[in-house]
Protein backbone atom coordinates (compact mmCIF):
# COMPACT_ATOMS: atom_id res chain seq x y z
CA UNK A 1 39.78 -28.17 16.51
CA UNK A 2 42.32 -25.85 15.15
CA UNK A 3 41.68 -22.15 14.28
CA UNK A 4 41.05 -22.64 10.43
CA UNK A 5 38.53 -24.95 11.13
CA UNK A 6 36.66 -22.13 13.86
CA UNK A 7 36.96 -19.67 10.78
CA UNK A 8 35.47 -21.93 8.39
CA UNK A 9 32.80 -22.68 10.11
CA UNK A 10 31.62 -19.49 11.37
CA UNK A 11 32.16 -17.81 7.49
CA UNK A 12 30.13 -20.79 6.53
CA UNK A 13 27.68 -20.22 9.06
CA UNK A 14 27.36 -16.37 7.97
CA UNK A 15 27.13 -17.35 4.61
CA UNK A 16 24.06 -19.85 5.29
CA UNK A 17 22.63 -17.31 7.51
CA UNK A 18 22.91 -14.26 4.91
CA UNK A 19 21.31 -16.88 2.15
CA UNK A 20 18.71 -17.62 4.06
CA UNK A 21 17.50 -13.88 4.52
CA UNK A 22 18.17 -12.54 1.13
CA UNK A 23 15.60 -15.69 -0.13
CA UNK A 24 13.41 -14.29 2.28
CA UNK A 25 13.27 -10.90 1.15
CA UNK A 26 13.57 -12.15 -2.46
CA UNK A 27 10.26 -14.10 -1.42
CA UNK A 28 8.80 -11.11 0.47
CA UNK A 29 8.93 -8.55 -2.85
CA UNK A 30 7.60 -10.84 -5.31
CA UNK A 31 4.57 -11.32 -2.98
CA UNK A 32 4.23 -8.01 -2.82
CA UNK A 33 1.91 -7.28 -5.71
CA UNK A 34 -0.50 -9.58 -4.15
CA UNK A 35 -0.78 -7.13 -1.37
CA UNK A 36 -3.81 -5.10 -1.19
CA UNK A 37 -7.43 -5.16 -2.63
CA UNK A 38 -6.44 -5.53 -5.93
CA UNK A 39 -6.48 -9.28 -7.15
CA UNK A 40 -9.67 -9.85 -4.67
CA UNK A 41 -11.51 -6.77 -6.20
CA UNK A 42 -10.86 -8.24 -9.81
CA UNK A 43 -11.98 -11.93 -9.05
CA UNK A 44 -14.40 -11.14 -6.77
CA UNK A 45 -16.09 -8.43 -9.46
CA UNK A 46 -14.96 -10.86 -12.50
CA UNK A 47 -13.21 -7.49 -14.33
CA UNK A 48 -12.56 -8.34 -17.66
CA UNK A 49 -9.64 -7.68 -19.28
CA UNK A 50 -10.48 -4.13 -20.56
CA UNK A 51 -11.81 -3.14 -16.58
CA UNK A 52 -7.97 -4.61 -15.68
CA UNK A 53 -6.31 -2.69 -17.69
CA UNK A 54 -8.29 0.89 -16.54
CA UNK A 55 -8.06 -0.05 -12.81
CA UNK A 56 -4.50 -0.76 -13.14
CA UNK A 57 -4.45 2.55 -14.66
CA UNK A 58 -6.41 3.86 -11.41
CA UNK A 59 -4.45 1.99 -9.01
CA UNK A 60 -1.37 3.80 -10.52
CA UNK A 61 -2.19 7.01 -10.46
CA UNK A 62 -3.96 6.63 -6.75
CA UNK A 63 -0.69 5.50 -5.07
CA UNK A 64 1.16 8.73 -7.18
CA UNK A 65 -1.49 11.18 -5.54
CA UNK A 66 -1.50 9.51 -2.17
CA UNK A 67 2.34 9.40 -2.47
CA UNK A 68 2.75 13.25 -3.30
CA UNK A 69 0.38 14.32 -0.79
CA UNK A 70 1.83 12.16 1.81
CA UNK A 71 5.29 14.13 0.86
CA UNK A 72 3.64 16.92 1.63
CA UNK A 73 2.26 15.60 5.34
CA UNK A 74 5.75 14.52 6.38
CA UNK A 75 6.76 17.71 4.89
CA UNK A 76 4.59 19.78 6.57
CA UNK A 77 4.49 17.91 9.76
CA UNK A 78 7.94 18.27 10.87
CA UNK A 79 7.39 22.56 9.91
CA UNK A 80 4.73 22.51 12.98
CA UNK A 81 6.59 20.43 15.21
CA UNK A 82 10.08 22.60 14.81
CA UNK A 83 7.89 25.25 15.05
CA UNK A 84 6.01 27.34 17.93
CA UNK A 85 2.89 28.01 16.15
CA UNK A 86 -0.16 26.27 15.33
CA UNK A 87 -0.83 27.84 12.39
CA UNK A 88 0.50 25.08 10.45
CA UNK A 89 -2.14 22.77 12.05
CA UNK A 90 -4.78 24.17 9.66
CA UNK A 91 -2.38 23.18 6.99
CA UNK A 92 -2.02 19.49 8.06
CA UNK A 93 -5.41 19.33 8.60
CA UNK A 94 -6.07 20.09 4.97
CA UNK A 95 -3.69 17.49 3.67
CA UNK A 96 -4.97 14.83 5.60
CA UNK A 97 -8.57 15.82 4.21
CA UNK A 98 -7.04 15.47 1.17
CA UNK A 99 -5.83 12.34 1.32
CA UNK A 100 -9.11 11.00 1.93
CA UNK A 101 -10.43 12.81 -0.65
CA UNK A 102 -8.23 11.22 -2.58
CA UNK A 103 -9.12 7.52 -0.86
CA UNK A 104 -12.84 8.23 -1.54
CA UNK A 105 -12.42 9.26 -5.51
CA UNK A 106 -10.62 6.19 -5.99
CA UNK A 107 -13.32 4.26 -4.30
CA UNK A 108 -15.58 6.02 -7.02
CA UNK A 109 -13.69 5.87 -9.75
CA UNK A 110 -13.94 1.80 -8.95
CA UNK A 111 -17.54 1.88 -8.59
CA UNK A 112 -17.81 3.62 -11.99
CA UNK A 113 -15.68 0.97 -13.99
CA UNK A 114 -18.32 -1.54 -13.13
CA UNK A 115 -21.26 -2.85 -14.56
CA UNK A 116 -24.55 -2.58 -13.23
CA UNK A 117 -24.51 -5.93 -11.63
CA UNK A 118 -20.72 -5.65 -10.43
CA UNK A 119 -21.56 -2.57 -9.12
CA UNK A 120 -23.64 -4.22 -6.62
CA UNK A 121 -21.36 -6.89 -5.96
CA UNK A 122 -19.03 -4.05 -5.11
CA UNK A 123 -21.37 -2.58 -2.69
CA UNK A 124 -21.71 -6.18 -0.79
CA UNK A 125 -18.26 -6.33 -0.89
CA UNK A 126 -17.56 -3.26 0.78
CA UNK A 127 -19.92 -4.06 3.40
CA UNK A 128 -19.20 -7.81 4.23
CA UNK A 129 -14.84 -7.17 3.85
CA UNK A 130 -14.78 -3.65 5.45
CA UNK A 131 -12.16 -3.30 1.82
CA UNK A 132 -11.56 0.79 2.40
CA UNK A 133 -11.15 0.51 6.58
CA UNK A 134 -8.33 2.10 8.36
CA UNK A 135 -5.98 -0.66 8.79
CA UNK A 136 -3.38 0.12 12.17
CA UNK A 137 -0.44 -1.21 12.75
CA UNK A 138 0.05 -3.53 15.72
């Protein structure tokens, strides 16, 4: 096997190789919307398509709030560990309140786009799927 042949088939090989990964991430964002409670929260509550529309609207601006105030966190987390105090722990303490504050009036604002009967559904849901639980990363 000469040297040209070598070549070819390694570029080949790379090309294959990159192919196959940029199909998988290709794949991997267009399954992303599926991600999260979203779709299972509409079929499971049967939303109509007015309720879509408004939680979309919620969904939206949760991830901008939870976004911003995790801006802040990063932010303010890398101030208290360049620094010598512990002031700023106060301060991160606050924003991670926040953020859950944030978590719960979403959960809320859910609830309230309901109907009496999804609203209960909602509840069960909560309860049996554990929806809102701290999920960790292994």
């Amino acid at each position: 096997m000469n040297k040209s042949k070598l070549y070819l088939i390694v570029i080949f090989s790379l090309i294959l190789i990159n192919f196959i990964f940029l199909t998988f991430f290709i794949i991997q964002n267009n399954s992303s919307k599926e991600r999260g409670p979203r779709n299972f929260i509409i079929e499971s509550l049967n939303f109509d398509k007015n309720q879509i529309k408004k939680y979309d609207l919620l969904i939206k601006d949760h991830r901008f709030l939870v976004r911003e105030n995790k801006m802040k966190l990063n932010k303010t987390r890398k101030l208290y560990f360049d620094s010598s105090s512990d002031s700023i722990s106060l301060i991160l303490s606050n924003l991670y309140i926040s953020i859950e504050k944030i978590n719960k009036n979403h959960i809320n604002d859910i609830f309230n786009l309901c109907s009496p009967i999804q609203k209960k559904e909602f509840h069960s849901l909560i309860e049996k799927n554990n929806l809102f639980q701290i999920k960790t990363k292994k």
